[in-house]
PDB file of N, CA and C in Angstrom:
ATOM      1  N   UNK A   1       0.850  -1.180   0.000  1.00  0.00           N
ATOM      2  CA  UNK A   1       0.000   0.000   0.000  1.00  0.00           C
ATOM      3  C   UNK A   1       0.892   1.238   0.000  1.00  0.00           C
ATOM      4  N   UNK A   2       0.448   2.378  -1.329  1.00  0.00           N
ATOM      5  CA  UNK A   2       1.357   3.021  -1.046  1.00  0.00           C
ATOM      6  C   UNK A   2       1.178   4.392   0.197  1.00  0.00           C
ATOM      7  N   UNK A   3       2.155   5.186   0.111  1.00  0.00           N
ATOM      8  CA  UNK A   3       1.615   6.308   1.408  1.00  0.00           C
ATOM      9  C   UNK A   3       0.734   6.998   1.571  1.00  0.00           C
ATOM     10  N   UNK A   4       0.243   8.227   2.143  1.00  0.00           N
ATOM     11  CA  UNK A   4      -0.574   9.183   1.632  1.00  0.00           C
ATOM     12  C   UNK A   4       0.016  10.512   2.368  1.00  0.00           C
ATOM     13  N   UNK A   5       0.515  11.491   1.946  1.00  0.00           N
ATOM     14  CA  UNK A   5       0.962  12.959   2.408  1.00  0.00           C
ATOM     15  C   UNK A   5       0.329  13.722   1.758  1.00  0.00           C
ATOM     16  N   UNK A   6      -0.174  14.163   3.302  1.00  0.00           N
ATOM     17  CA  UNK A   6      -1.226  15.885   3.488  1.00  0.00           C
ATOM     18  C   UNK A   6      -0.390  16.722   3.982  1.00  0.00           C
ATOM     19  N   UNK A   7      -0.361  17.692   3.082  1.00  0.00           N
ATOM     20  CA  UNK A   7       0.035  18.602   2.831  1.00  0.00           C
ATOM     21  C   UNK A   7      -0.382  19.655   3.623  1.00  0.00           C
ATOM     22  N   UNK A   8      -0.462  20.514   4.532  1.00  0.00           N
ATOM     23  CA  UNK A   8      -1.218  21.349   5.395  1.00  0.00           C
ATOM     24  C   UNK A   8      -2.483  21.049   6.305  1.00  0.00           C
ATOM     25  N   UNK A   9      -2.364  20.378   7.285  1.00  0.00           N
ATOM     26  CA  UNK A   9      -3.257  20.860   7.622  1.00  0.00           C
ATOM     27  C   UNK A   9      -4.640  21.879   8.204  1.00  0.00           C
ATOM     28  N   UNK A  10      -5.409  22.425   7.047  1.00  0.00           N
ATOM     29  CA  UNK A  10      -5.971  23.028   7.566  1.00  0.00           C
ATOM     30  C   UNK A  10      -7.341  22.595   7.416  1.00  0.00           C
ATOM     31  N   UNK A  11      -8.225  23.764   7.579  1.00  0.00           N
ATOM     32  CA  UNK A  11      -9.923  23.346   7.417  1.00  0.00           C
ATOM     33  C   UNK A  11     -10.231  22.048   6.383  1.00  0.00           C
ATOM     34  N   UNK A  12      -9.282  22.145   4.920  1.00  0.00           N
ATOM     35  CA  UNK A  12     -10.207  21.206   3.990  1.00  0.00           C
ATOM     36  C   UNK A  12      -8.540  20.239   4.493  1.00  0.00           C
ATOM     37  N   UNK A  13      -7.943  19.707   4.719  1.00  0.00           N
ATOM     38  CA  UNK A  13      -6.631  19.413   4.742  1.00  0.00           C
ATOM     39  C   UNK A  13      -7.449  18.328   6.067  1.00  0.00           C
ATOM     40  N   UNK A  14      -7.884  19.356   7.275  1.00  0.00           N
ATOM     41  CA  UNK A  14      -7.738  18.041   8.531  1.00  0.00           C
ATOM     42  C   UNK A  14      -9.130  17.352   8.154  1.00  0.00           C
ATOM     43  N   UNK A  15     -10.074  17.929   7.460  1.00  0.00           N
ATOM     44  CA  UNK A  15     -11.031  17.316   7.028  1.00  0.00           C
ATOM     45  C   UNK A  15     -11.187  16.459   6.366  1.00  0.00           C
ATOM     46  N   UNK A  16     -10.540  16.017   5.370  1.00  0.00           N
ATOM     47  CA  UNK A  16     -10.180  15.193   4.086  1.00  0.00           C
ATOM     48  C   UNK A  16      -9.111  14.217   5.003  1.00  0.00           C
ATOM     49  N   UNK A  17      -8.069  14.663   5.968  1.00  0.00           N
ATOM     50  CA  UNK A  17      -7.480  13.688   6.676  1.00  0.00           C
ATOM     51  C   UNK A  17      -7.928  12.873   7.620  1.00  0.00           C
ATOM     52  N   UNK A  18      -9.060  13.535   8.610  1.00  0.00           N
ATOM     53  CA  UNK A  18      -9.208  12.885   9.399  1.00  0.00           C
ATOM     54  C   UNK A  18     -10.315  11.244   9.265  1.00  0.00           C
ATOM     55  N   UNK A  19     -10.618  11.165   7.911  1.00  0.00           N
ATOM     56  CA  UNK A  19     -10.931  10.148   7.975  1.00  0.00           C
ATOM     57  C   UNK A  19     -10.217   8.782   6.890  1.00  0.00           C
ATOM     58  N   UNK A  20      -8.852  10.038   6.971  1.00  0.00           N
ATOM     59  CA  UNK A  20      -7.821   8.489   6.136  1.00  0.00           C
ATOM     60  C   UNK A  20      -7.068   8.239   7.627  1.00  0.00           C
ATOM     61  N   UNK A  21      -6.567   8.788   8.433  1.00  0.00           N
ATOM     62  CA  UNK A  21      -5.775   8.646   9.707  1.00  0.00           C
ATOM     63  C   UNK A  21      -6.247   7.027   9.443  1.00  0.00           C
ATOM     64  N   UNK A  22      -5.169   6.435  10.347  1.00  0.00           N
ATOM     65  CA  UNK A  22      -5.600   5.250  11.126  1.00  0.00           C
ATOM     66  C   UNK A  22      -6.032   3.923  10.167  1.00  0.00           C
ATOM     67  N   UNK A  23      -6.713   4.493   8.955  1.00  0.00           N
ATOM     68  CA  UNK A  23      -6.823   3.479   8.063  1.00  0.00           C
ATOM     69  C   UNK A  23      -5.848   3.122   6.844  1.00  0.00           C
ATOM     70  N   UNK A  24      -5.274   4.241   6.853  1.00  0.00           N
ATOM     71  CA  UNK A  24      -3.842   4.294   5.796  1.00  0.00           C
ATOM     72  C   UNK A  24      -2.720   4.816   6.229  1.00  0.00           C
ATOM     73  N   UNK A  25      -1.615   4.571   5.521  1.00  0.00           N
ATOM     74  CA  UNK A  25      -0.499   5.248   5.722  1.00  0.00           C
ATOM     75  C   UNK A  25      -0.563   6.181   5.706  1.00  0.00           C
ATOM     76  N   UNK A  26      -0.824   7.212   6.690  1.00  0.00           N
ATOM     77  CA  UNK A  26      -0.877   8.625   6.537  1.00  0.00           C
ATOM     78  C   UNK A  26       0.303   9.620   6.947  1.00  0.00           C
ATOM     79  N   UNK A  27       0.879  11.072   6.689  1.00  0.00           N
ATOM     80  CA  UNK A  27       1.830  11.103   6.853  1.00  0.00           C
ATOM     81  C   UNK A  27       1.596  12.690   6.728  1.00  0.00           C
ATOM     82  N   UNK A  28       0.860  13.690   8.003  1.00  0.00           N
ATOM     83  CA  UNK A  28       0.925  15.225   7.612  1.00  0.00           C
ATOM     84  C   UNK A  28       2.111  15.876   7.612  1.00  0.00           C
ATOM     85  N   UNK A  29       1.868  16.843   6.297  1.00  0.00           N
ATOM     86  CA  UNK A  29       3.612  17.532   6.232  1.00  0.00           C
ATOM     87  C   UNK A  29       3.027  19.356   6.794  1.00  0.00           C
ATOM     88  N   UNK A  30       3.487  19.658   8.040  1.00  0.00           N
ATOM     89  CA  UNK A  30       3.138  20.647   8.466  1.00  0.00           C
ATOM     90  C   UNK A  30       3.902  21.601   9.111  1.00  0.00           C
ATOM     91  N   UNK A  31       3.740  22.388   9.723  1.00  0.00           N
ATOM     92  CA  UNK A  31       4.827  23.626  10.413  1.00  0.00           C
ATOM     93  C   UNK A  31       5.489  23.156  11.622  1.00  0.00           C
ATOM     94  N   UNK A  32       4.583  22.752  12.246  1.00  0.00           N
ATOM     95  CA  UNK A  32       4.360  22.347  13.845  1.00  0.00           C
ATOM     96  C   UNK A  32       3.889  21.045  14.055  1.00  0.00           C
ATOM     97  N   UNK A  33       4.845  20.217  14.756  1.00  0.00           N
ATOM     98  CA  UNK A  33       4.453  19.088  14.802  1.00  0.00           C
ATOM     99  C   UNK A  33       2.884  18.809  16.108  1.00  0.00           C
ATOM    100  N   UNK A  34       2.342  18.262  16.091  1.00  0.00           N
ATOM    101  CA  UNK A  34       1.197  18.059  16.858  1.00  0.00           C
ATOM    102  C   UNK A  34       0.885  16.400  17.113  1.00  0.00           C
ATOM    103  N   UNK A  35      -0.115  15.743  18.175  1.00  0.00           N
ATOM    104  CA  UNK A  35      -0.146  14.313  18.489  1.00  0.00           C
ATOM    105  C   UNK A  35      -1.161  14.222  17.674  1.00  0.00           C
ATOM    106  N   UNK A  36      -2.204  14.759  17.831  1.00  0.00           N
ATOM    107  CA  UNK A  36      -3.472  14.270  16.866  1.00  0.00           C
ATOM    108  C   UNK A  36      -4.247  15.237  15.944  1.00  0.00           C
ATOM    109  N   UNK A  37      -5.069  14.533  15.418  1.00  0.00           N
ATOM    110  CA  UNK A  37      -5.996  15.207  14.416  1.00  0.00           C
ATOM    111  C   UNK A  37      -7.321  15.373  14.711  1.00  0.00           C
ATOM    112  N   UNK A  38      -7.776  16.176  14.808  1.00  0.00           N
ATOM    113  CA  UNK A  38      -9.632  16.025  15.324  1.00  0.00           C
ATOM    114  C   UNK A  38     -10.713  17.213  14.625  1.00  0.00           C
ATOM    115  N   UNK A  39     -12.009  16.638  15.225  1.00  0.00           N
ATOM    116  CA  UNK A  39     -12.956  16.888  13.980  1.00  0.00           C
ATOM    117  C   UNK A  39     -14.080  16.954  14.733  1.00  0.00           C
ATOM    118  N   UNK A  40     -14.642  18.311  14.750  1.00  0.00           N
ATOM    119  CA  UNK A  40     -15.858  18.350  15.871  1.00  0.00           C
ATOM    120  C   UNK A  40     -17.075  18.895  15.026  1.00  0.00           C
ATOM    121  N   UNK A  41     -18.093  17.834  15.223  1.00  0.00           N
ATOM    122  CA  UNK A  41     -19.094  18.215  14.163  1.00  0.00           C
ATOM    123  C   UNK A  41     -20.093  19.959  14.626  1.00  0.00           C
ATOM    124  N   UNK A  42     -20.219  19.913  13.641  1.00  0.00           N
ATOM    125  CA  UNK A  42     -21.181  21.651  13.815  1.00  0.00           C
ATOM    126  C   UNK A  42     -22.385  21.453  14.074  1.00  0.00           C
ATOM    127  N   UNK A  43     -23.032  20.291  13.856  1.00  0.00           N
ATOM    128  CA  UNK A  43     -24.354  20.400  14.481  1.00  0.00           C
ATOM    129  C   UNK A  43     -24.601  19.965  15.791  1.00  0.00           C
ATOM    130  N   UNK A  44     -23.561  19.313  16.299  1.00  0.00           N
ATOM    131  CA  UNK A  44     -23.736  18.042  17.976  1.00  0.00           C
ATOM    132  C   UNK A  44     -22.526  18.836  18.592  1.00  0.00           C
ATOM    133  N   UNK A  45     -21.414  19.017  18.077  1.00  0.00           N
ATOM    134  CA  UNK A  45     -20.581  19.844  19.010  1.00  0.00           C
ATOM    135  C   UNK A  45     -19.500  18.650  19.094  1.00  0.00           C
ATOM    136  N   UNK A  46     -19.826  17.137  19.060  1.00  0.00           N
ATOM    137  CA  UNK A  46     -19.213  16.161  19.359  1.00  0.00           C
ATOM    138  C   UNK A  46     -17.928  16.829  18.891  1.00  0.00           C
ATOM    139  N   UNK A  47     -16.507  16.089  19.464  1.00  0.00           N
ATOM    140  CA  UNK A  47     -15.267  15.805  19.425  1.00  0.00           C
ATOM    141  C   UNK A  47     -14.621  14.615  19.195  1.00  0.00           C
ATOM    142  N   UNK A  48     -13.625  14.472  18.145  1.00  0.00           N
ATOM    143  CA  UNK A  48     -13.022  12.981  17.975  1.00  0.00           C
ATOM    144  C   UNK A  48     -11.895  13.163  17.646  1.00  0.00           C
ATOM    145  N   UNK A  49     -10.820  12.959  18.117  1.00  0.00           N
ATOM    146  CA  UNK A  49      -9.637  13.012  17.639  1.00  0.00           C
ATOM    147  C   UNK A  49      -9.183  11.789  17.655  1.00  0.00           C
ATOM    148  N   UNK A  50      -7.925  11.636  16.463  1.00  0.00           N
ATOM    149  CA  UNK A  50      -7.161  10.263  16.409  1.00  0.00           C
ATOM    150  C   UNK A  50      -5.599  10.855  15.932  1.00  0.00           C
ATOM    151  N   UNK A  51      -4.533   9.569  16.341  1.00  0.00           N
ATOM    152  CA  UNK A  51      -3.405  10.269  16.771  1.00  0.00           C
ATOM    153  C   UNK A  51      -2.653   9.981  15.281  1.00  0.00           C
ATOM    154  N   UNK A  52      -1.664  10.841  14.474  1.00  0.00           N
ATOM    155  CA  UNK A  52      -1.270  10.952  13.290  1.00  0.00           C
ATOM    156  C   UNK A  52       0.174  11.379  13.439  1.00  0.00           C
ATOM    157  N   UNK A  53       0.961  10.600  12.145  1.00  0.00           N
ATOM    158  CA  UNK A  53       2.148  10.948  12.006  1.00  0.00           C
ATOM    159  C   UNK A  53       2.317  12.360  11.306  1.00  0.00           C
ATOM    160  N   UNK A  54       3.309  13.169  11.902  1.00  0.00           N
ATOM    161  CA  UNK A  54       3.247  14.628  11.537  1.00  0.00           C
ATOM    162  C   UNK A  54       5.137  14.991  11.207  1.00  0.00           C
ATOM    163  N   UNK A  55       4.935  15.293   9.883  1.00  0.00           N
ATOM    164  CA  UNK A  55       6.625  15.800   9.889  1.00  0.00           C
ATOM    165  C   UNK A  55       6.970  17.256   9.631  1.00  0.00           C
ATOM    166  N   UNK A  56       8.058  17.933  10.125  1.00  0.00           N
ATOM    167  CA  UNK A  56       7.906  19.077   9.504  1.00  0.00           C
ATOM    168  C   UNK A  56       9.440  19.273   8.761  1.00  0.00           C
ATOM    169  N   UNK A  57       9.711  18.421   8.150  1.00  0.00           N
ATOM    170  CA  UNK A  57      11.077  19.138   7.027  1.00  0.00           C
ATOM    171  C   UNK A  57      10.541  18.159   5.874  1.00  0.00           C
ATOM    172  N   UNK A  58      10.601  18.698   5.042  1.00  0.00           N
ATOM    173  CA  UNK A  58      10.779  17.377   3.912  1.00  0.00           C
ATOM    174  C   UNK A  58      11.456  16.508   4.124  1.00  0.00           C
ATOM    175  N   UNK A  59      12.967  16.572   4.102  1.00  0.00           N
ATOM    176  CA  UNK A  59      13.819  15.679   4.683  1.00  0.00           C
ATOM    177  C   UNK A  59      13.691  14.225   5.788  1.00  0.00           C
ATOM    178  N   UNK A  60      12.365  14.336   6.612  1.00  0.00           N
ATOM    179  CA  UNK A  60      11.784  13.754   7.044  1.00  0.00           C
ATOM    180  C   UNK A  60      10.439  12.133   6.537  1.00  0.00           C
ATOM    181  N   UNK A  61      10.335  13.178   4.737  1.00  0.00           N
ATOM    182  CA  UNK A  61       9.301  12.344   4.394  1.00  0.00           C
ATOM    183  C   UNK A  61      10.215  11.180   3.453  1.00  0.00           C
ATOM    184  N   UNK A  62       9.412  10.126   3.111  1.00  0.00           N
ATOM    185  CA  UNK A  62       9.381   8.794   2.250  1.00  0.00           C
ATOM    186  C   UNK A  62       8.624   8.810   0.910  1.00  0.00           C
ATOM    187  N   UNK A  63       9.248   8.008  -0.046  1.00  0.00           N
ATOM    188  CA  UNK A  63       8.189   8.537  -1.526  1.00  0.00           C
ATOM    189  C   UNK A  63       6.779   8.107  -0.651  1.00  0.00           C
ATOM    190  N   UNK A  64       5.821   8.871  -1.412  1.00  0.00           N
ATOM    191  CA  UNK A  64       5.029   8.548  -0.934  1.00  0.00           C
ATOM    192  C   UNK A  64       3.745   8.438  -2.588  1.00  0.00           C
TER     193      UNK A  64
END
């Protein structure tokens, strides 16, 4: 299976990520490294986070 690198996370970035996390090779390329990713819906308020690999140099990443 090959990798998958997200590129920024932001609004459409953790959105589109947070539901490859955990099921694929995932691999965010970002400023600031962080433990997880999370996603709180707008109508319930609910919260879910899950924990993601985060790099911040290129130098860090694998073909992906």
């Amino acid at each position: 299976m090959a990798g998958i690198v997200l590129i920024g996370p932001g609004a459409i970035g953790g959105t589109v990520g947070f539901p490859l996390a955990g099921k694929h090779d995932l691999v965010i390329a970002a400023n600031q490294k962080f433990e997880t990713l999370a996603l709180t819906r707008a109508d319930s308020g609910e919260r879910q986070a899950v924990p993601v690999n985060v790099v911040t140099s290129p130098a860090e990443l694998k073909p992906a």
